[in-house]
PDB file of N, CA and C in Angstrom:
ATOM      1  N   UNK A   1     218.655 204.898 -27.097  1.00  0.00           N
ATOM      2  CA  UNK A   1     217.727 204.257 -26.193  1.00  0.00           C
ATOM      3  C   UNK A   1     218.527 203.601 -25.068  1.00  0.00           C
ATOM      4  N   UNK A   2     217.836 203.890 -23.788  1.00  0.00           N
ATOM      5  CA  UNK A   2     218.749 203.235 -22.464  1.00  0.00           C
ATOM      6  C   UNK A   2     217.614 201.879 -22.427  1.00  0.00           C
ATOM      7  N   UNK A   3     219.064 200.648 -21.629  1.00  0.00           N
ATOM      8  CA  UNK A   3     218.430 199.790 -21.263  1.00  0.00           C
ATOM      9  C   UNK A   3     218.798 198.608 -22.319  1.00  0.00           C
ATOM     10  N   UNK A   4     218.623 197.261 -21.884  1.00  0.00           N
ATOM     11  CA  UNK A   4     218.837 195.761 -22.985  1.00  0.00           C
ATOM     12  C   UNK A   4     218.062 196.148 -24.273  1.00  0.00           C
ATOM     13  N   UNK A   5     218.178 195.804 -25.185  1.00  0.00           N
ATOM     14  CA  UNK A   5     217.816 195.715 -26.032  1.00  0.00           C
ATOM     15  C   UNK A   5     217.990 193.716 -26.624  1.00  0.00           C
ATOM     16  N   UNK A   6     216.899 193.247 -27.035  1.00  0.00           N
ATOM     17  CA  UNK A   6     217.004 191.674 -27.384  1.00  0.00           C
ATOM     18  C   UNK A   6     216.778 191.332 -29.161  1.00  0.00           C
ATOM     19  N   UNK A   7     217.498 190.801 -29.584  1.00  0.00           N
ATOM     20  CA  UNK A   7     216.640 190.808 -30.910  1.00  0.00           C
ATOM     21  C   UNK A   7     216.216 188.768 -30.732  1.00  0.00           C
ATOM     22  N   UNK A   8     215.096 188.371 -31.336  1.00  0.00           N
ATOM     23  CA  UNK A   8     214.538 187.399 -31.770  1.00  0.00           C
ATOM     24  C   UNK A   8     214.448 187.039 -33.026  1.00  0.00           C
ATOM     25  N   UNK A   9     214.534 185.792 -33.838  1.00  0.00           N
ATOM     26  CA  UNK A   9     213.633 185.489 -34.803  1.00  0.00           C
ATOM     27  C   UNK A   9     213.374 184.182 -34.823  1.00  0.00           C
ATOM     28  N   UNK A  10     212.009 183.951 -36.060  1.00  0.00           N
ATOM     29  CA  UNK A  10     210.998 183.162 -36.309  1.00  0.00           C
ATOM     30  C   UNK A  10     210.454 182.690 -37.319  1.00  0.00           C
ATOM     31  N   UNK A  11     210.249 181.899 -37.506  1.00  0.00           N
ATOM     32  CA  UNK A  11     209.435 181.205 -39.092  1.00  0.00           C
ATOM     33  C   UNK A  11     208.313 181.239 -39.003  1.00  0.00           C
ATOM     34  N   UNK A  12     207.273 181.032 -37.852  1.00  0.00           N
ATOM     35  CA  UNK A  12     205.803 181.490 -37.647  1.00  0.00           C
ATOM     36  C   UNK A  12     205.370 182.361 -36.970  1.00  0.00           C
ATOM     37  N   UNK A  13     205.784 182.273 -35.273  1.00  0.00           N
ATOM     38  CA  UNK A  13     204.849 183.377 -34.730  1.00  0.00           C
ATOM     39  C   UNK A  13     205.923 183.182 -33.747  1.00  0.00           C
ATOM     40  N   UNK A  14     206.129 184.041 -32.777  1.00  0.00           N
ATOM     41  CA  UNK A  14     207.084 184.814 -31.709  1.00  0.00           C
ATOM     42  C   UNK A  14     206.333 184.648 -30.740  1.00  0.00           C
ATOM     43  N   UNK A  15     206.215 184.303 -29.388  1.00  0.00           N
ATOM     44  CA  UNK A  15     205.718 184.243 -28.552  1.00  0.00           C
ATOM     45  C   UNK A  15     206.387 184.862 -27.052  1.00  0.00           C
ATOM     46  N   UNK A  16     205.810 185.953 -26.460  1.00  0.00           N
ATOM     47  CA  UNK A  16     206.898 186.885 -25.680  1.00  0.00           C
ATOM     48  C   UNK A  16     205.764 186.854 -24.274  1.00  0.00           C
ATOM     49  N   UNK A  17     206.571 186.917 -23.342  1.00  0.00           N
ATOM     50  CA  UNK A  17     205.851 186.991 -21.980  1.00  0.00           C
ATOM     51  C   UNK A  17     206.031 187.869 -21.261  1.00  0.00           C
ATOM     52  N   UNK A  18     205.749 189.100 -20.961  1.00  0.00           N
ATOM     53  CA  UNK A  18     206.128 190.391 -20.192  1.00  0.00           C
ATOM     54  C   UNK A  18     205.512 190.155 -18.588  1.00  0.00           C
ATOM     55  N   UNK A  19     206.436 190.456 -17.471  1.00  0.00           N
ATOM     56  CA  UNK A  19     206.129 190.190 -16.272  1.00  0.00           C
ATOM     57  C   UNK A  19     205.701 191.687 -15.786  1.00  0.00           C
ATOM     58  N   UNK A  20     206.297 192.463 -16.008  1.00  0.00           N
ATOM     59  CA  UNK A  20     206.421 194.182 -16.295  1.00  0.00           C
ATOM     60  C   UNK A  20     205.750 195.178 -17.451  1.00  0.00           C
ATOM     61  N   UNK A  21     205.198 194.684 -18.493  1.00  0.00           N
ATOM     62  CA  UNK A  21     204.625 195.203 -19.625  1.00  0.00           C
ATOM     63  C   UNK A  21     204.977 196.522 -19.600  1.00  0.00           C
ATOM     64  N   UNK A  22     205.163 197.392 -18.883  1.00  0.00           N
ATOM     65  CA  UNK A  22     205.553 198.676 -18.703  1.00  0.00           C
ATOM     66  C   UNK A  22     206.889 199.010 -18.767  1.00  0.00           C
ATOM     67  N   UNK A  23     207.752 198.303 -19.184  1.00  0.00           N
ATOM     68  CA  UNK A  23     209.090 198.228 -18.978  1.00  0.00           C
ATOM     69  C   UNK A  23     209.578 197.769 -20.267  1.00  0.00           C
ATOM     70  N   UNK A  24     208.616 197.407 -21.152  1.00  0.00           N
ATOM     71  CA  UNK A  24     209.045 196.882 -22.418  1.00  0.00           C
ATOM     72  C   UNK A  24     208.296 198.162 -24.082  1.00  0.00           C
ATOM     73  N   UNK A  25     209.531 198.125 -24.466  1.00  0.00           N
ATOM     74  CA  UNK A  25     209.272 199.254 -25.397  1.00  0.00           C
ATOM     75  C   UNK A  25     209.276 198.110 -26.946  1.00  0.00           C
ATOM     76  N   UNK A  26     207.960 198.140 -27.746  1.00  0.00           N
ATOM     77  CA  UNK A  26     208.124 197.386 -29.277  1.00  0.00           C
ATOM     78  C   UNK A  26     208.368 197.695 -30.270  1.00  0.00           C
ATOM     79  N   UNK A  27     209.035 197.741 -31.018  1.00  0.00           N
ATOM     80  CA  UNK A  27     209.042 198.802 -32.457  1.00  0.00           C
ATOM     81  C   UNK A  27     208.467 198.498 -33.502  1.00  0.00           C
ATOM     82  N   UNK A  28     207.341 198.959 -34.208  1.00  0.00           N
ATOM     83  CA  UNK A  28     206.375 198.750 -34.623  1.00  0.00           C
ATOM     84  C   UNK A  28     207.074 199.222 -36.000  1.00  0.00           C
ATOM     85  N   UNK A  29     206.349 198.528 -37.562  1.00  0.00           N
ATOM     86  CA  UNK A  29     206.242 198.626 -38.374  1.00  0.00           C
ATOM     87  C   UNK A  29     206.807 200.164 -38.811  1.00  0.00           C
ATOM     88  N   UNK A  30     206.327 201.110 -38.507  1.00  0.00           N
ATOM     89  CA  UNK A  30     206.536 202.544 -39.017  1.00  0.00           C
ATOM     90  C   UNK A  30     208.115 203.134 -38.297  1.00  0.00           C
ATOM     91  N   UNK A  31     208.239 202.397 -37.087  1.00  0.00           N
ATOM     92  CA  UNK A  31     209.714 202.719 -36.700  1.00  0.00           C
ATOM     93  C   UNK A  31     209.235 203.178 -35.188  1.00  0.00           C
ATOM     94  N   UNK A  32     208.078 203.699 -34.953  1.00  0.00           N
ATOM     95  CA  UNK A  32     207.845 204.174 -33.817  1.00  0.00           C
ATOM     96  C   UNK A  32     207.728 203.218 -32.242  1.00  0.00           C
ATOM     97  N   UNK A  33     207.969 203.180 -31.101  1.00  0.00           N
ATOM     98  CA  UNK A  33     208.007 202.857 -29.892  1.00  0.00           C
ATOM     99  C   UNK A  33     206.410 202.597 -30.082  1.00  0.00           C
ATOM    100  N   UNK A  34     206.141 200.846 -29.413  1.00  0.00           N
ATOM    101  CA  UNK A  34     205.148 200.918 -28.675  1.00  0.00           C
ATOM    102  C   UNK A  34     205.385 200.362 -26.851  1.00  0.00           C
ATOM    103  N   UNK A  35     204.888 201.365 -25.857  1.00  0.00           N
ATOM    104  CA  UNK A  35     205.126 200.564 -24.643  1.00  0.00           C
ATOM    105  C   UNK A  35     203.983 199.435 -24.139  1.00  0.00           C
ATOM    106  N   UNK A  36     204.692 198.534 -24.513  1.00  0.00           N
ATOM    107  CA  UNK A  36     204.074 197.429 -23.684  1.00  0.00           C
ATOM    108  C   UNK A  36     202.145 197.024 -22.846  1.00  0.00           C
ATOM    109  N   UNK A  37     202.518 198.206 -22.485  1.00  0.00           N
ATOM    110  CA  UNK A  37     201.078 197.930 -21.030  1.00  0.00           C
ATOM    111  C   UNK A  37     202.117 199.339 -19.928  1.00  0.00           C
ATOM    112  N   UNK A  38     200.882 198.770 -18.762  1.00  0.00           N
ATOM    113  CA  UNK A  38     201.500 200.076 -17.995  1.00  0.00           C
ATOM    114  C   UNK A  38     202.131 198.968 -16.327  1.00  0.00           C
ATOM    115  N   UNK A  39     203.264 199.704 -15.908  1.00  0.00           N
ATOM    116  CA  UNK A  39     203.642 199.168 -14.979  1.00  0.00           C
ATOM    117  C   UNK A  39     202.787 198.204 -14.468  1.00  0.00           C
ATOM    118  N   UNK A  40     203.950 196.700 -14.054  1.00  0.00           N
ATOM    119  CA  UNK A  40     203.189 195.935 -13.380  1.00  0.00           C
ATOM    120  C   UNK A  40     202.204 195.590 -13.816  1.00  0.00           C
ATOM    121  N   UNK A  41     201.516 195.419 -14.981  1.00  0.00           N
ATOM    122  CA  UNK A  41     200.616 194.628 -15.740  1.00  0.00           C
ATOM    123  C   UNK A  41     201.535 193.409 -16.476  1.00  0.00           C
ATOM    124  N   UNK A  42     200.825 192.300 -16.468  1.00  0.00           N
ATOM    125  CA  UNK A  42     201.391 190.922 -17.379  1.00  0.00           C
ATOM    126  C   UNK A  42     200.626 190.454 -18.745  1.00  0.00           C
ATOM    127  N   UNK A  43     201.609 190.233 -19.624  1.00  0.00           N
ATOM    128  CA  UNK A  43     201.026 190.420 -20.601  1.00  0.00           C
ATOM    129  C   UNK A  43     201.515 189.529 -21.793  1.00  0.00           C
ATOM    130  N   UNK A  44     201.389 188.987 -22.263  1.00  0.00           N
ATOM    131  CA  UNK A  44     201.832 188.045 -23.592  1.00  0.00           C
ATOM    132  C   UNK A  44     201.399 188.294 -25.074  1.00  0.00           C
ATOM    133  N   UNK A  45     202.327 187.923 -25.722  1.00  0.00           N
ATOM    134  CA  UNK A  45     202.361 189.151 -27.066  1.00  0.00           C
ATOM    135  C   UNK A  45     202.572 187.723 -27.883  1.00  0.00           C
ATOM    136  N   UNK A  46     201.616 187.620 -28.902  1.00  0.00           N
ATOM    137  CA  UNK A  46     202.136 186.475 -30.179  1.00  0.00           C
ATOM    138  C   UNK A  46     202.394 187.625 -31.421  1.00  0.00           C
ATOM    139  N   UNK A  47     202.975 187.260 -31.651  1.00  0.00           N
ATOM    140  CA  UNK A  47     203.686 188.202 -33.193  1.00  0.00           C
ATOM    141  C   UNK A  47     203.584 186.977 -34.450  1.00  0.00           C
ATOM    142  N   UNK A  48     202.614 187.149 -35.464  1.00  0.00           N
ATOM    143  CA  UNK A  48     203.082 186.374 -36.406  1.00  0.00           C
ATOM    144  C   UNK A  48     203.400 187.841 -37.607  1.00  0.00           C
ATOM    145  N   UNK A  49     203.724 186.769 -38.874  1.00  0.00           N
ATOM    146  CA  UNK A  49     203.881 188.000 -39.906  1.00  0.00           C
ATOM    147  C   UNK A  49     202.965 188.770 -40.457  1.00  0.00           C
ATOM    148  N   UNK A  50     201.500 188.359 -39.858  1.00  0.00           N
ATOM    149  CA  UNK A  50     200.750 189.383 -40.695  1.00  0.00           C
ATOM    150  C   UNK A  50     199.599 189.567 -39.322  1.00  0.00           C
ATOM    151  N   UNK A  51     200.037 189.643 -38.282  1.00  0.00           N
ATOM    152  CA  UNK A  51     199.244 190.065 -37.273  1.00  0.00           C
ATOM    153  C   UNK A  51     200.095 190.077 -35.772  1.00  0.00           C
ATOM    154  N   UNK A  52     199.872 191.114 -34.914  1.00  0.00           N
ATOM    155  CA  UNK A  52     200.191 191.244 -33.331  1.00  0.00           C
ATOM    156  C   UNK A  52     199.079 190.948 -32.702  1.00  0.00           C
ATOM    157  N   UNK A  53     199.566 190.036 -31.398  1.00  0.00           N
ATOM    158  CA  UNK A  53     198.195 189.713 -30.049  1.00  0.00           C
ATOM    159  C   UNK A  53     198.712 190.290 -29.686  1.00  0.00           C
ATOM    160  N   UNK A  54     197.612 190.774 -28.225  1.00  0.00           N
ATOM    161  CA  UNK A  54     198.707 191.372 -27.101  1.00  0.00           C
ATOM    162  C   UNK A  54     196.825 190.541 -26.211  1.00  0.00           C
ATOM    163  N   UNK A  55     197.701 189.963 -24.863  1.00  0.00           N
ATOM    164  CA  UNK A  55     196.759 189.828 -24.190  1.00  0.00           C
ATOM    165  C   UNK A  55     196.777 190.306 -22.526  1.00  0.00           C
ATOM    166  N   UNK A  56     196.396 190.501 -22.011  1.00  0.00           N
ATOM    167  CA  UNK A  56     196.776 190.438 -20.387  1.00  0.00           C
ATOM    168  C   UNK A  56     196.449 189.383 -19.206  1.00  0.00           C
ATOM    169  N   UNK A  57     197.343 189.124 -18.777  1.00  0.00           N
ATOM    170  CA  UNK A  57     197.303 188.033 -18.039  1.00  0.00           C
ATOM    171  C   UNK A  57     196.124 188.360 -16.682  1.00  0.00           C
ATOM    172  N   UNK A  58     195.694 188.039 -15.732  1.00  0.00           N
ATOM    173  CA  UNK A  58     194.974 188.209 -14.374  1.00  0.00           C
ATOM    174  C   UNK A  58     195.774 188.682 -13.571  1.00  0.00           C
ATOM    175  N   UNK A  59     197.110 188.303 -13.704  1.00  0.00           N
ATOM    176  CA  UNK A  59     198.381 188.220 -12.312  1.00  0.00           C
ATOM    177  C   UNK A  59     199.073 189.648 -12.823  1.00  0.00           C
ATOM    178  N   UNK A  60     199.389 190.215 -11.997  1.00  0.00           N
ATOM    179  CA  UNK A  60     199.660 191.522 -12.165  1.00  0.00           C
ATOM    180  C   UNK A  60     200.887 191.587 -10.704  1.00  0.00           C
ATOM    181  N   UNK A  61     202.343 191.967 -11.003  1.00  0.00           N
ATOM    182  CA  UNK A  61     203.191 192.295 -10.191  1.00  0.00           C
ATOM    183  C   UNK A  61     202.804 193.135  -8.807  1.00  0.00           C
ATOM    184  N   UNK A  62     203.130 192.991  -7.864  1.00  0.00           N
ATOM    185  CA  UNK A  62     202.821 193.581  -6.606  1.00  0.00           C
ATOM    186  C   UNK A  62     204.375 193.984  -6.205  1.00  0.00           C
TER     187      UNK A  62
END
């Protein structure tokens, strides 16, 4: 895989802020890529251990 890669951790819930959502790849439970959102969408992701948010913000990159 090209590109940063970040690792995080947490005792409750993860809280992530994507300015780009389209630019961010998640790796989901089974091993597989999820992307984000699509270019230039904003988006905030809570991760706890037994559930993913994903929401979208109004403000969207120009």
């Amino acid at each position: 895989m090209q590109g940063t890669q970040k690792t995080w951790e947490a005792q409750e819930q993860l809280v992530f802020f994507a300015g780009n959502a389209g630019g961010i790849l998640i790796p989901i439970n089974n091993g597989q890529m999820m992307q984000l959102g699509k270019t230039g969408e904003v988006k905030e992701v809570v991760f706890t251990p037994t559930d993913t948010k994903i929401s979208q913000s109004s403000n969207t990159k120009n």
